[in-house]
N, C-alpha and C. Protein backbone atom coordinates (compact mmCIF):
# COMPACT_ATOMS: atom_id res chain seq x y z
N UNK A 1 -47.09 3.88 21.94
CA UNK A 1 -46.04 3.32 21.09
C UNK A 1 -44.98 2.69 21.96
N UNK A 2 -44.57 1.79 21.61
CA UNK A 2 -43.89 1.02 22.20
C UNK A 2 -42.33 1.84 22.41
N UNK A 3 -41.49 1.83 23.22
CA UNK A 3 -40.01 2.56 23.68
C UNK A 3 -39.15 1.76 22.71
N UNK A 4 -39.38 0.97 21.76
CA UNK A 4 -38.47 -0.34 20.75
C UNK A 4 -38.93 -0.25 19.72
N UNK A 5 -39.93 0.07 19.58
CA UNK A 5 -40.11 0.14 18.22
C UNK A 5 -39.92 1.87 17.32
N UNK A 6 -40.28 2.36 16.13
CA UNK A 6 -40.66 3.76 15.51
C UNK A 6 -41.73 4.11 15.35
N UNK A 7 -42.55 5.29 15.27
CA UNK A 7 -43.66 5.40 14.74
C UNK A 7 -44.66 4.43 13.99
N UNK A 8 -44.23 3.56 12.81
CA UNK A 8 -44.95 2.58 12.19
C UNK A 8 -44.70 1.35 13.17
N UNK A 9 -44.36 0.97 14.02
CA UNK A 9 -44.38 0.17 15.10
C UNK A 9 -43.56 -1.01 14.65
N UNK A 10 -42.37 -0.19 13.95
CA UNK A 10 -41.11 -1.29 13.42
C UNK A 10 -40.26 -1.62 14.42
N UNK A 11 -39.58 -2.86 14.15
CA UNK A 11 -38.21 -2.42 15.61
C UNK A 11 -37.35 -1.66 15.07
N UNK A 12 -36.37 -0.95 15.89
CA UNK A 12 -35.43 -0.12 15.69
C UNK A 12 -34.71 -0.97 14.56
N UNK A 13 -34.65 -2.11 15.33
CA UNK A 13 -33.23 -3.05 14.00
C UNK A 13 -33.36 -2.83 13.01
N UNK A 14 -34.69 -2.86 12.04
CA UNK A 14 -34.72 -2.88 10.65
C UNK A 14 -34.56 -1.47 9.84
N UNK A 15 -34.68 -0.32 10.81
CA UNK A 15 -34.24 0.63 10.59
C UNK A 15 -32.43 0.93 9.76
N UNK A 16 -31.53 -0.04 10.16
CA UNK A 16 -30.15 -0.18 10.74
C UNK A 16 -30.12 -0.42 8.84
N UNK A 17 -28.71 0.46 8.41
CA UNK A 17 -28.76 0.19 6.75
C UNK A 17 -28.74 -1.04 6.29
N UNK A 18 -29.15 -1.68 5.33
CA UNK A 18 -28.84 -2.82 4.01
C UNK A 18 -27.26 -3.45 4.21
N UNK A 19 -26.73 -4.11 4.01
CA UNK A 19 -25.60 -4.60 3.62
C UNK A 19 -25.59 -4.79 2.06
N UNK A 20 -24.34 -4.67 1.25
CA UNK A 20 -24.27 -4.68 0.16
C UNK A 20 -23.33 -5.80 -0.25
N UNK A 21 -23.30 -6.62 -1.58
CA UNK A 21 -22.39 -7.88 -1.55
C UNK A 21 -21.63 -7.27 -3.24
N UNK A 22 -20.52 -6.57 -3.31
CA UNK A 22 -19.64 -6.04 -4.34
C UNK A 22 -19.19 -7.48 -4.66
N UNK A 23 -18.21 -7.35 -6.05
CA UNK A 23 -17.05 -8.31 -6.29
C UNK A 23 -16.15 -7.26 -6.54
N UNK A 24 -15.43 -7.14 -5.65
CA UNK A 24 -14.28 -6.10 -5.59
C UNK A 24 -12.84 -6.88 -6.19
N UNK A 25 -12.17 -6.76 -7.28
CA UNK A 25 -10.95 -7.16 -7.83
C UNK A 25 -10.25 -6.41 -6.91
N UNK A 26 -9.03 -6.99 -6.38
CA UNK A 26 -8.25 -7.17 -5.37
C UNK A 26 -7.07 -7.88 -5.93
N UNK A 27 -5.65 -6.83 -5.73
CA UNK A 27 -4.25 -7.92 -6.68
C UNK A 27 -4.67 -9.05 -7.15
N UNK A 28 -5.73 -8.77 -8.38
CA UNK A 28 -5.31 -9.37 -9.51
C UNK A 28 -6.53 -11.10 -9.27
N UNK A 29 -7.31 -10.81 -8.17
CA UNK A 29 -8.10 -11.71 -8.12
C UNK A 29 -9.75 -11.17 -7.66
N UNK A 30 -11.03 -11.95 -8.06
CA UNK A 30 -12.39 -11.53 -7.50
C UNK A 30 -12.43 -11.84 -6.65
N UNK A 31 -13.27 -10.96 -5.85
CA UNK A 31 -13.41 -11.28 -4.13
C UNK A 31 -14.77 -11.22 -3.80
N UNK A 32 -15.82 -11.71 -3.89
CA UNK A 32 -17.35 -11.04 -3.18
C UNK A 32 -17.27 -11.49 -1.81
N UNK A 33 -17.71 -9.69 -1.49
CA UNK A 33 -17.47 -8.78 -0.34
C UNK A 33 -18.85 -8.17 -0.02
N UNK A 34 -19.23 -8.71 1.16
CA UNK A 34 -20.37 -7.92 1.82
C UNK A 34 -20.18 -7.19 3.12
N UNK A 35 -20.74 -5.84 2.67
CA UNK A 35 -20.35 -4.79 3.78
C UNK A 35 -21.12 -3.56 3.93
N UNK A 36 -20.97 -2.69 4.94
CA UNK A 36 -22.47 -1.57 4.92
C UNK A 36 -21.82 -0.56 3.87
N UNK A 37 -22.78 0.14 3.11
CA UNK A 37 -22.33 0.75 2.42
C UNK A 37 -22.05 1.89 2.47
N UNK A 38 -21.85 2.52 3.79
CA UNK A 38 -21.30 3.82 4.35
C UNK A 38 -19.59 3.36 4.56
N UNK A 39 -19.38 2.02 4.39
CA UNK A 39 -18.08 1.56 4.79
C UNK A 39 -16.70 2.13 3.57
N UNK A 40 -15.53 3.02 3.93
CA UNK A 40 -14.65 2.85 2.71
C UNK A 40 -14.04 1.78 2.32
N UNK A 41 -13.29 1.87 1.51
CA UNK A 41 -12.30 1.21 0.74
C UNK A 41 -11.62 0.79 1.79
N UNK A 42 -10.92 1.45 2.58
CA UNK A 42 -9.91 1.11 3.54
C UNK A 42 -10.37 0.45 4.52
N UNK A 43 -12.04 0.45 5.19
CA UNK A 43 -12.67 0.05 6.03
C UNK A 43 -12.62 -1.79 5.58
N UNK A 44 -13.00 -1.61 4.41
CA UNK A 44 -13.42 -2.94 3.55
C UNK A 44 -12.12 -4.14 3.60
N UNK A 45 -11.10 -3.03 2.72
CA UNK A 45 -9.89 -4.02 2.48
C UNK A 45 -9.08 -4.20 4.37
N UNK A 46 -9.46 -4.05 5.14
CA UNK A 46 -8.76 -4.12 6.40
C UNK A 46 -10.17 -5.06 7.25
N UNK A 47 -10.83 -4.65 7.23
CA UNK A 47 -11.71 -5.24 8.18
C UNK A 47 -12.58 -6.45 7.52
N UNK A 48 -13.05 -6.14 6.25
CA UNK A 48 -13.81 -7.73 5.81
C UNK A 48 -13.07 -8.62 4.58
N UNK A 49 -11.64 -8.02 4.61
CA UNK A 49 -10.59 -9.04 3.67
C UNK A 49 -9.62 -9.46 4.66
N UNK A 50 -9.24 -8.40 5.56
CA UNK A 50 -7.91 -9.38 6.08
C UNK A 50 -6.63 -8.39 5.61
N UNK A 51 -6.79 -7.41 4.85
CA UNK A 51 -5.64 -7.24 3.95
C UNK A 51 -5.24 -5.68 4.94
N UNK A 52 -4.72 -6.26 5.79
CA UNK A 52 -4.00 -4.82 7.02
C UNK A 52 -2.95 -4.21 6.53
N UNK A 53 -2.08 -4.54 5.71
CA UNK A 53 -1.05 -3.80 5.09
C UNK A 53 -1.04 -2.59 4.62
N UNK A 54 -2.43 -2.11 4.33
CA UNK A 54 -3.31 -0.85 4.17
C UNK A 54 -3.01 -0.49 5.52
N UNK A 55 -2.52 0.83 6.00
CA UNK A 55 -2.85 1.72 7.40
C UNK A 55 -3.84 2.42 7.46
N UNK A 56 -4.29 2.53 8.75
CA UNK A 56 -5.19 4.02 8.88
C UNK A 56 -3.96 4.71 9.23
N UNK A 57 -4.49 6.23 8.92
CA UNK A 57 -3.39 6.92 9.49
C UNK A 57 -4.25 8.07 10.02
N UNK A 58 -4.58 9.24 9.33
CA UNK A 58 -5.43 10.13 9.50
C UNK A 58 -6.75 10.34 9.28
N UNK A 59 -7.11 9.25 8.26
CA UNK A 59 -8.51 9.02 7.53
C UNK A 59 -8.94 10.70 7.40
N UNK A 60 -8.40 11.60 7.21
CA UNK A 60 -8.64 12.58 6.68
C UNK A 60 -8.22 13.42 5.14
N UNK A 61 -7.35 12.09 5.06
CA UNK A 61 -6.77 11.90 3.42
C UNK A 61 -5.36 13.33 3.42
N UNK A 62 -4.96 13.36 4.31
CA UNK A 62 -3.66 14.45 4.36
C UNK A 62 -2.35 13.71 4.40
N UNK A 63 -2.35 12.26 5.06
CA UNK A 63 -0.93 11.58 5.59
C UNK A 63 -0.77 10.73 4.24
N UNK A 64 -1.93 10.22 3.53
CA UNK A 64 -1.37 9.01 2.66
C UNK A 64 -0.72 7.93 2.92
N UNK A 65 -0.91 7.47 4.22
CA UNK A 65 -0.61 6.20 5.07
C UNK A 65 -1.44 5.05 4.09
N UNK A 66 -2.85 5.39 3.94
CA UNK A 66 -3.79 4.37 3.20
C UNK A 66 -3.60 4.33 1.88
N UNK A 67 -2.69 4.87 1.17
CA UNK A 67 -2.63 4.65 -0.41
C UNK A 67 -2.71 3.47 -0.46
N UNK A 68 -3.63 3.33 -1.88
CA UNK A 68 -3.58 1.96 -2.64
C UNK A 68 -3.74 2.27 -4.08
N UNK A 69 -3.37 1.64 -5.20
CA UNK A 69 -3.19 1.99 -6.10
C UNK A 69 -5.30 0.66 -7.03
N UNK A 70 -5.78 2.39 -7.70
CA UNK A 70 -6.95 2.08 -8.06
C UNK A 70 -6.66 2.37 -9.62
N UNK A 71 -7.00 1.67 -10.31
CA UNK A 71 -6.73 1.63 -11.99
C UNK A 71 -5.58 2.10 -12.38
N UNK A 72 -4.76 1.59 -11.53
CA UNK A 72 -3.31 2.53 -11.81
C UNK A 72 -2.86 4.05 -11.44
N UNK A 73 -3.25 4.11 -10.41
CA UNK A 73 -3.70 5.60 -10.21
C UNK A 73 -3.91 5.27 -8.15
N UNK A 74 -2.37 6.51 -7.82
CA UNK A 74 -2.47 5.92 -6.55
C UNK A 74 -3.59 6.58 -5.98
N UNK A 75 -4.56 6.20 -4.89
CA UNK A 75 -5.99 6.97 -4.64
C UNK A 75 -5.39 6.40 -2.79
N UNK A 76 -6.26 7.58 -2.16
CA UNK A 76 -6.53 7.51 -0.90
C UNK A 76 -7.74 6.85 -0.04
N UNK A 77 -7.22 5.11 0.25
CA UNK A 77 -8.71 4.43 0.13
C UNK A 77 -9.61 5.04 1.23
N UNK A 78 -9.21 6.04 2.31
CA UNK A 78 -9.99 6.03 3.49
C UNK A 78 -10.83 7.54 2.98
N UNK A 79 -10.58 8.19 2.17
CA UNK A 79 -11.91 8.97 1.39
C UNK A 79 -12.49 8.28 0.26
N UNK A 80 -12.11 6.93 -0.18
CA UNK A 80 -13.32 6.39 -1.41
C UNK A 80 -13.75 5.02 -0.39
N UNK A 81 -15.26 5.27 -0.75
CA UNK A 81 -16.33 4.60 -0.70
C UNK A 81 -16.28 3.00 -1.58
N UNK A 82 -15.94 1.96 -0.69
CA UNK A 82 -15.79 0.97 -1.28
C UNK A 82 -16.70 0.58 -2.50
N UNK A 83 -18.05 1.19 -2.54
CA UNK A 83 -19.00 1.27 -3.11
C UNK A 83 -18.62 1.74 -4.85
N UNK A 84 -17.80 2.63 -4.76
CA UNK A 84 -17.32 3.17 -5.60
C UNK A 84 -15.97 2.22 -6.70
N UNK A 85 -15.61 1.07 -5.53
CA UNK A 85 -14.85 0.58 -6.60
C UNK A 85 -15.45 -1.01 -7.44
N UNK A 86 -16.50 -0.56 -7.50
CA UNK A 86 -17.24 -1.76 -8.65
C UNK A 86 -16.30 -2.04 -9.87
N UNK A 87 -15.94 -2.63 -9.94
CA UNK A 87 -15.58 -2.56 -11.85
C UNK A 87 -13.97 -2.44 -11.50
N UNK A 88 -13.25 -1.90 -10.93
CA UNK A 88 -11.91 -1.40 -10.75
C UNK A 88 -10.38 -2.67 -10.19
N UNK A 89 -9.85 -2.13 -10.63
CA UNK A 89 -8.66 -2.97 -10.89
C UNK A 89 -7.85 -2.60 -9.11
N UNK A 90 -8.05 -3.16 -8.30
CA UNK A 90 -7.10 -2.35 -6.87
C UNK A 90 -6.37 -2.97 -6.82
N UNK A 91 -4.84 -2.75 -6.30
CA UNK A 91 -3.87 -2.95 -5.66
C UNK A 91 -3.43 -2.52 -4.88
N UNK A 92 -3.18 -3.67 -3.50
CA UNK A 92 -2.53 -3.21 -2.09
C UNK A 92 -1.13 -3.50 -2.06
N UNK A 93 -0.41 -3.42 -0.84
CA UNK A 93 0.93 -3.46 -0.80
C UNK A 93 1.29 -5.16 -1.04
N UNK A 94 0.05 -5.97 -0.50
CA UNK A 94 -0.11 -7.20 -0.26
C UNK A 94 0.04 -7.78 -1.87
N UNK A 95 -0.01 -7.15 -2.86
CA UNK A 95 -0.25 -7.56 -4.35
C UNK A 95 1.06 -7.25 -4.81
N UNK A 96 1.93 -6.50 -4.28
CA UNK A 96 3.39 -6.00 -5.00
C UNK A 96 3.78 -7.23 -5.16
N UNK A 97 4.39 -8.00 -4.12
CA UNK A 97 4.71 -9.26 -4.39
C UNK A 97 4.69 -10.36 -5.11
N UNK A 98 5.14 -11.63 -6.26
CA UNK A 98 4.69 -12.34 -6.79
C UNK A 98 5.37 -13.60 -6.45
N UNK A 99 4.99 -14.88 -7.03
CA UNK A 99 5.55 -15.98 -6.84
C UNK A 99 7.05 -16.14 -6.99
N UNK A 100 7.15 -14.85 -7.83
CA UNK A 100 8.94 -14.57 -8.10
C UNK A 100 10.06 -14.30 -7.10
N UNK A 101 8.88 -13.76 -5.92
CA UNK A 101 9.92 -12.92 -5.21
C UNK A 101 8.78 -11.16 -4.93
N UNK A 102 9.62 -10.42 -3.72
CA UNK A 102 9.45 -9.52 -3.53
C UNK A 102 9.37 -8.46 -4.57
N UNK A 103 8.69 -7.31 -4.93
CA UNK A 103 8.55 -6.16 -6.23
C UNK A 103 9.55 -5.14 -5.85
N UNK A 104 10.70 -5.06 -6.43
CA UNK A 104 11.80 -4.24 -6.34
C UNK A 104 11.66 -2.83 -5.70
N UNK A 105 10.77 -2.28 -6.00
CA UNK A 105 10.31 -1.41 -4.49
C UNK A 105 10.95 -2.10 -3.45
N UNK A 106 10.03 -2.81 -3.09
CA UNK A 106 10.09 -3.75 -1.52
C UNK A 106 11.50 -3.89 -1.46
N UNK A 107 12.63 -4.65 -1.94
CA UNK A 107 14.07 -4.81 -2.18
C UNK A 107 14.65 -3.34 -1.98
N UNK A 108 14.51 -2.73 -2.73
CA UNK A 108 14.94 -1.42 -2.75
C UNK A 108 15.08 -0.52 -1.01
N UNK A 109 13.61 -0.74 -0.61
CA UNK A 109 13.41 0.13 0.64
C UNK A 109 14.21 -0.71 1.60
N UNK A 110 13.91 -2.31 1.50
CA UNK A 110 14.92 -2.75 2.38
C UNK A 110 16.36 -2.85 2.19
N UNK A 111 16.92 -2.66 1.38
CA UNK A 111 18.14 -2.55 1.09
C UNK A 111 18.91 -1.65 1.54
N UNK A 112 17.73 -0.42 1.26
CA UNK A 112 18.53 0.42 1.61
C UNK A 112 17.70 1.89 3.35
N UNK A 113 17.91 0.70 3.81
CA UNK A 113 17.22 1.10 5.11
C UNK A 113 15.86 2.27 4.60
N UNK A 114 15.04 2.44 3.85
CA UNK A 114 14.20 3.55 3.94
C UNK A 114 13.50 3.49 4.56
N UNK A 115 12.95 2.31 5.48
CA UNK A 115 11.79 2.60 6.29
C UNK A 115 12.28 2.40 8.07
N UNK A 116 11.87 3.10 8.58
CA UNK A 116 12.20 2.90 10.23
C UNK A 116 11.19 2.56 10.79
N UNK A 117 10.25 3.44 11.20
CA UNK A 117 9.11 2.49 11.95
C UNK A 117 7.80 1.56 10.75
N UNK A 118 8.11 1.75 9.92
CA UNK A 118 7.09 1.03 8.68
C UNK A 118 5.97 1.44 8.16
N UNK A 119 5.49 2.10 9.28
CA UNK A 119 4.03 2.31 9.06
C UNK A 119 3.33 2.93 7.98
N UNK A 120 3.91 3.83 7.57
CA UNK A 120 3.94 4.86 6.21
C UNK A 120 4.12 4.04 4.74
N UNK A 121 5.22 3.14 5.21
CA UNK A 121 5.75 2.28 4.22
C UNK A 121 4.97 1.70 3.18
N UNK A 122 4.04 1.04 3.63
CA UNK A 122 3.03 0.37 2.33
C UNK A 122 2.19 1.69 1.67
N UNK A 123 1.53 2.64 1.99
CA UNK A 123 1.48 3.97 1.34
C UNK A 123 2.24 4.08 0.33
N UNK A 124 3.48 4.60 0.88
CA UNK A 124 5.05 4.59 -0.20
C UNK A 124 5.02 4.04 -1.15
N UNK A 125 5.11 2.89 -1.03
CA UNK A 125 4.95 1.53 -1.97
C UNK A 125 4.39 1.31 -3.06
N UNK A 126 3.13 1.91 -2.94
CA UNK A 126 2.05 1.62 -3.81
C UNK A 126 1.96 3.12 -4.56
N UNK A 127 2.01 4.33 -4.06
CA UNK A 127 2.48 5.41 -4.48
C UNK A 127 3.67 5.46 -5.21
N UNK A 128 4.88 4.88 -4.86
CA UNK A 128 5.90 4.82 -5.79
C UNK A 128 5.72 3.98 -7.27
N UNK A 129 4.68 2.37 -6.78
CA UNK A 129 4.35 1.81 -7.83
C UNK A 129 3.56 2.30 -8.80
N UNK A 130 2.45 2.92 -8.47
CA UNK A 130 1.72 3.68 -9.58
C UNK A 130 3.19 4.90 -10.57
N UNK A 131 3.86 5.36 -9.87
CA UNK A 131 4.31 6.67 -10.46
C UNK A 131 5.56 5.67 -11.60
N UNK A 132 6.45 4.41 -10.80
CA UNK A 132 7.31 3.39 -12.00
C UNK A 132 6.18 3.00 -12.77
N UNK A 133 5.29 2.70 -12.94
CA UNK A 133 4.32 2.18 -14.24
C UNK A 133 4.24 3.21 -15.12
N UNK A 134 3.66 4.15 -14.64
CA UNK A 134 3.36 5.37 -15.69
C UNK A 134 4.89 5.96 -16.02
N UNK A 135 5.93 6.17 -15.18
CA UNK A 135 7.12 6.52 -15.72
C UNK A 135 8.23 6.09 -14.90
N UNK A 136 9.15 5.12 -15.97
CA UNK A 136 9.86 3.96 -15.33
C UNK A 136 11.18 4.80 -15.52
N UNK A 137 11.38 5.88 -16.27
CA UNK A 137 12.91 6.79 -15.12
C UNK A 137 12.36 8.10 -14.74
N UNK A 138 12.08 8.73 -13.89
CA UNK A 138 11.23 9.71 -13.15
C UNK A 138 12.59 10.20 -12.84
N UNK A 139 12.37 11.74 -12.43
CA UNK A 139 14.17 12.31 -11.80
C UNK A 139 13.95 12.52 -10.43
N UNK A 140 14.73 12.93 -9.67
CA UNK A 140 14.23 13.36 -8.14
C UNK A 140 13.24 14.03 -8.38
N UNK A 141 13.22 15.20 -8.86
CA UNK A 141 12.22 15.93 -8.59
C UNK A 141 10.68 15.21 -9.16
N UNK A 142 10.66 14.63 -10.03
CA UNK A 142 9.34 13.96 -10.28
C UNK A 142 8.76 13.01 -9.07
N UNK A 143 9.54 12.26 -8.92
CA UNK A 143 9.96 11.14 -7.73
C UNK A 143 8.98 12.12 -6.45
N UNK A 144 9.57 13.41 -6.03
CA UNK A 144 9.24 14.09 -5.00
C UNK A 144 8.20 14.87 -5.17
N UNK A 145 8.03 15.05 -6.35
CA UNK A 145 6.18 15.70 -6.33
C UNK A 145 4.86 14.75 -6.44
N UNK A 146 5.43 13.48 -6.59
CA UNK A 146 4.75 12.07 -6.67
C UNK A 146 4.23 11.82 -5.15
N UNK A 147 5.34 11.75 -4.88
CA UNK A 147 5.51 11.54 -3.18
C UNK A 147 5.07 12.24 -2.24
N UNK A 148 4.83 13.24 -2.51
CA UNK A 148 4.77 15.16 -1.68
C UNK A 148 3.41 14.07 -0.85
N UNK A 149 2.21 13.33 -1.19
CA UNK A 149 0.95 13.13 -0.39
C UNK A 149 1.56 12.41 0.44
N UNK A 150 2.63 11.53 0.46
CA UNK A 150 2.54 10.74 1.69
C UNK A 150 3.58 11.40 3.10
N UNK A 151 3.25 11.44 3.89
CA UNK A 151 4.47 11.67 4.75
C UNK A 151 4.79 10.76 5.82
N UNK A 152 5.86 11.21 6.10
CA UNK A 152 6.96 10.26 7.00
C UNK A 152 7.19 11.01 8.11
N UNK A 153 6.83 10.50 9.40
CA UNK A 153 7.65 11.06 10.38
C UNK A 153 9.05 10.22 11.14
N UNK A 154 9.41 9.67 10.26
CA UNK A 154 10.96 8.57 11.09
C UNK A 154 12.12 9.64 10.55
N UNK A 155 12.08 9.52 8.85
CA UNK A 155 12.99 9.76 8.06
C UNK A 155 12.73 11.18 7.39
N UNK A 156 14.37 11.44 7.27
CA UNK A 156 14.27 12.65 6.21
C UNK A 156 13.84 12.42 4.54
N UNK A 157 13.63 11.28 4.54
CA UNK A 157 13.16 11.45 2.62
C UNK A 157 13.94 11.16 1.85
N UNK A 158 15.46 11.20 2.25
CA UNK A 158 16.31 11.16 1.43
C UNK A 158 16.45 9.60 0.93
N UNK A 159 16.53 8.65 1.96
CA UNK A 159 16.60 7.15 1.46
C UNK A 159 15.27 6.03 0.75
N UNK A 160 14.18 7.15 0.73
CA UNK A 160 12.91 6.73 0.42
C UNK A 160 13.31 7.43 -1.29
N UNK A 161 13.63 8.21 -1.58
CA UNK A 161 13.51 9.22 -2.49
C UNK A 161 14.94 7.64 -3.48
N UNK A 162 15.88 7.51 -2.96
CA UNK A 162 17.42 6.54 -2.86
C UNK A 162 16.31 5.62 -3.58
N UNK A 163 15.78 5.04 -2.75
CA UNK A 163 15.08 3.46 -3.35
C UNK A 163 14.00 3.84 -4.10
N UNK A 164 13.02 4.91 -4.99
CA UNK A 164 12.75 4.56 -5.96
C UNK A 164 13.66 4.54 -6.77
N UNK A 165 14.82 5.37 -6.89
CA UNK A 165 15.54 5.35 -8.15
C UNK A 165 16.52 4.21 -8.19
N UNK A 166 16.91 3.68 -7.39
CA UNK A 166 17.39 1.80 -7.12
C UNK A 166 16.24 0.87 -7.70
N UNK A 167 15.06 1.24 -7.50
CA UNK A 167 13.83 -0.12 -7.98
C UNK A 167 13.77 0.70 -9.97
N UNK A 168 13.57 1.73 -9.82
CA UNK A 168 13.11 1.92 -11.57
C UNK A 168 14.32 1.24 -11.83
N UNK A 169 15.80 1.98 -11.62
CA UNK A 169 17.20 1.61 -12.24
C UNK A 169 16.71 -0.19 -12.56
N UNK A 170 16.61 -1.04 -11.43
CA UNK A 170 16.80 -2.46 -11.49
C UNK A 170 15.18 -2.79 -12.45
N UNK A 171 14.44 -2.11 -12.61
CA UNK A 171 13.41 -2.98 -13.35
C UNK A 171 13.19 -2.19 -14.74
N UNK A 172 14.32 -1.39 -14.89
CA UNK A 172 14.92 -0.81 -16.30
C UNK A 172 16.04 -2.22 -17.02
N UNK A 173 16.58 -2.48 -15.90
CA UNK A 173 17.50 -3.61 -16.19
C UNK A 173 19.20 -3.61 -16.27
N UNK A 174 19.02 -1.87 -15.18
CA UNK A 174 20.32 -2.03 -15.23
C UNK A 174 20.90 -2.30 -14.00
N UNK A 175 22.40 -2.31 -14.08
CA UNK A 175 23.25 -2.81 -13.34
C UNK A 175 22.90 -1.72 -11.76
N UNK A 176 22.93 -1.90 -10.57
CA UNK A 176 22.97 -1.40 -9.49
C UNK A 176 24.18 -1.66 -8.32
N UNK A 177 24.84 -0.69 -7.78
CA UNK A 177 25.75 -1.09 -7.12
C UNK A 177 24.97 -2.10 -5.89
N UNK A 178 25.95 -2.58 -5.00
CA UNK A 178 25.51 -3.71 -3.88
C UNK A 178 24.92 -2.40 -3.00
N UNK A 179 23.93 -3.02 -2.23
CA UNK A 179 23.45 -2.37 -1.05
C UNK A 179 24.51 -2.19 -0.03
N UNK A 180 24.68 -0.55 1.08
CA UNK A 180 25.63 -0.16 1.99
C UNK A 180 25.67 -1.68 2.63
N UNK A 181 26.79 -1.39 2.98
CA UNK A 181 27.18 -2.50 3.71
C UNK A 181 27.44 -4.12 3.64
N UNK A 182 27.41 -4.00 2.12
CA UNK A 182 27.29 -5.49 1.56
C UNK A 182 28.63 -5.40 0.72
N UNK A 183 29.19 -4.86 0.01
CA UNK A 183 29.97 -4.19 -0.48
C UNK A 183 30.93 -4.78 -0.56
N UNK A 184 31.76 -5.68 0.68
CA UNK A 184 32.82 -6.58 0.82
C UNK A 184 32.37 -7.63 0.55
N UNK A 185 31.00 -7.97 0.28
CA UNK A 185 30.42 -9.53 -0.04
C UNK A 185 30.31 -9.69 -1.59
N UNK A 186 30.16 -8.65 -2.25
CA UNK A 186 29.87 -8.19 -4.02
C UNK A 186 28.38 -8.54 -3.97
N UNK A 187 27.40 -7.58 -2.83
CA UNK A 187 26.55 -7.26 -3.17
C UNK A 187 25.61 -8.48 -2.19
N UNK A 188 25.93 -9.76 -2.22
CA UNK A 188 25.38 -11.14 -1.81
C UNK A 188 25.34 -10.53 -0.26
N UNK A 189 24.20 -10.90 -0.14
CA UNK A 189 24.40 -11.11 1.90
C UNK A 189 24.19 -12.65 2.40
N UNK A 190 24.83 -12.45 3.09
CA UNK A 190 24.73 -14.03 4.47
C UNK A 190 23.64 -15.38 4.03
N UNK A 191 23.97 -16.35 3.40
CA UNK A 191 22.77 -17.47 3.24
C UNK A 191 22.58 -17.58 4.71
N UNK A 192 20.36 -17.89 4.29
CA UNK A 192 19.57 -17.85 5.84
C UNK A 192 20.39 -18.83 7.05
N UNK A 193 20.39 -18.78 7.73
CA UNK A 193 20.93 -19.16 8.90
C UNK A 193 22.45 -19.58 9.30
N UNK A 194 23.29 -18.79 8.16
CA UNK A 194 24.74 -18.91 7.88
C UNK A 194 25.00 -17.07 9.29
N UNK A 195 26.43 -17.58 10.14
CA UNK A 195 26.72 -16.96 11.44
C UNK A 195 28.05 -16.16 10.65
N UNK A 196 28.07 -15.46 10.53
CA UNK A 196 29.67 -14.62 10.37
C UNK A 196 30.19 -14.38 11.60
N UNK A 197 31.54 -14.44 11.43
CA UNK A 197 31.91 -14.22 12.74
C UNK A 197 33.53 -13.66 12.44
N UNK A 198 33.79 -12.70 13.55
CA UNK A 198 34.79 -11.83 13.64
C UNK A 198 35.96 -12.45 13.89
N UNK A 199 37.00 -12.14 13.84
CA UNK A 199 38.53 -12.53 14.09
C UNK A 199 38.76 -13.10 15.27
């Protein structure tokens, strides 16, 4: 028998799994996607879309770095099997966004400093978004048992915990004070490439 080939005198190569060609819905558009089918969700949307805003973090599904929100329902893409999302509605952090403008989340966290090194951040995001859809005034404590999967090692929680209740408040439709430090402006910051300057 040949050292290249198997027993039936195949080459090794054809041994090597199938590739599979899904149409995976992706914020709100079809995508056909071919990929091995041992590959996850997270493998898929990062490596054969492009869409990195997804983290790895632990791929052991404990950090919730990889949240993405699957039928409305935040899920941990690096334990589901891309295979598994046939038919399903996904959203990444990359989908919060619309032609309108940034998704008040996003405003919110930057406003109000919640993220320091980022990385966690799109997790957050999409975890916070699933929990404003299903319930658009949540109290801290709902807010924080929502949240309990993802963790943060920059921040204490407290300004992450600040900006969901700044994004429900503003996409309830009410009034929000100006973000710290804006305060002497009534809320407005600096038009792009406008210099302030001191006394």
């Amino acid at each position: 028998m040949s050292p290249h080939g198997n027993a039936a005198g195949k080459p090794a190569a054809q041994k090597r799994a199938k590739k599979v060609t899904l149409t995976l819905r992706v914020n709100g558009e079809d995508h056909e996607v071919l990929f091995a089918p041992h590959k996850t969700l997270l493998e898929v949307l990062r490596e054969e879309m492009g869409l990195t805003g997804t983290k790895h973090g632990c791929e052991l599904g404990e950090c919730g770095t990889c949240t993405v929100v699957v039928d409305g329902e935040p899920m941990l893409s690096c334990l589901m099997l891309a295979v598994e999302c046939d038919g399903r509605e996904i959203t990444t952090v990359e989908g919060l966004s619309t032609a309108k403008g940034p998704h008040p989340l996003q405003e919110a966290f930057a406003d109000l400093n919640a993220a320091q090194c980022g990385y966690c951040t799109p997790g957050f995001l999409c975890a916070s978004k699933a929990l404003l859809d299903r319930n658009p005034s949540p109290t801290r404590e709902q807010i924080r048992d929502d949240l309990a999967g993802n963790l943060c090692r920059c921040t204490g929680y407290a300004k992450i915990f600040e900006a969901v209740e700044r994004a429900a408040a503003v996409m309830r439709g009410e009034p929000v004070p100006p973000p710290p430090g804006n305060e002497d402006l009534g809320g407005a910051a600096p038009a792009q490439g406008e210099v302030t300057r001191g006394a």
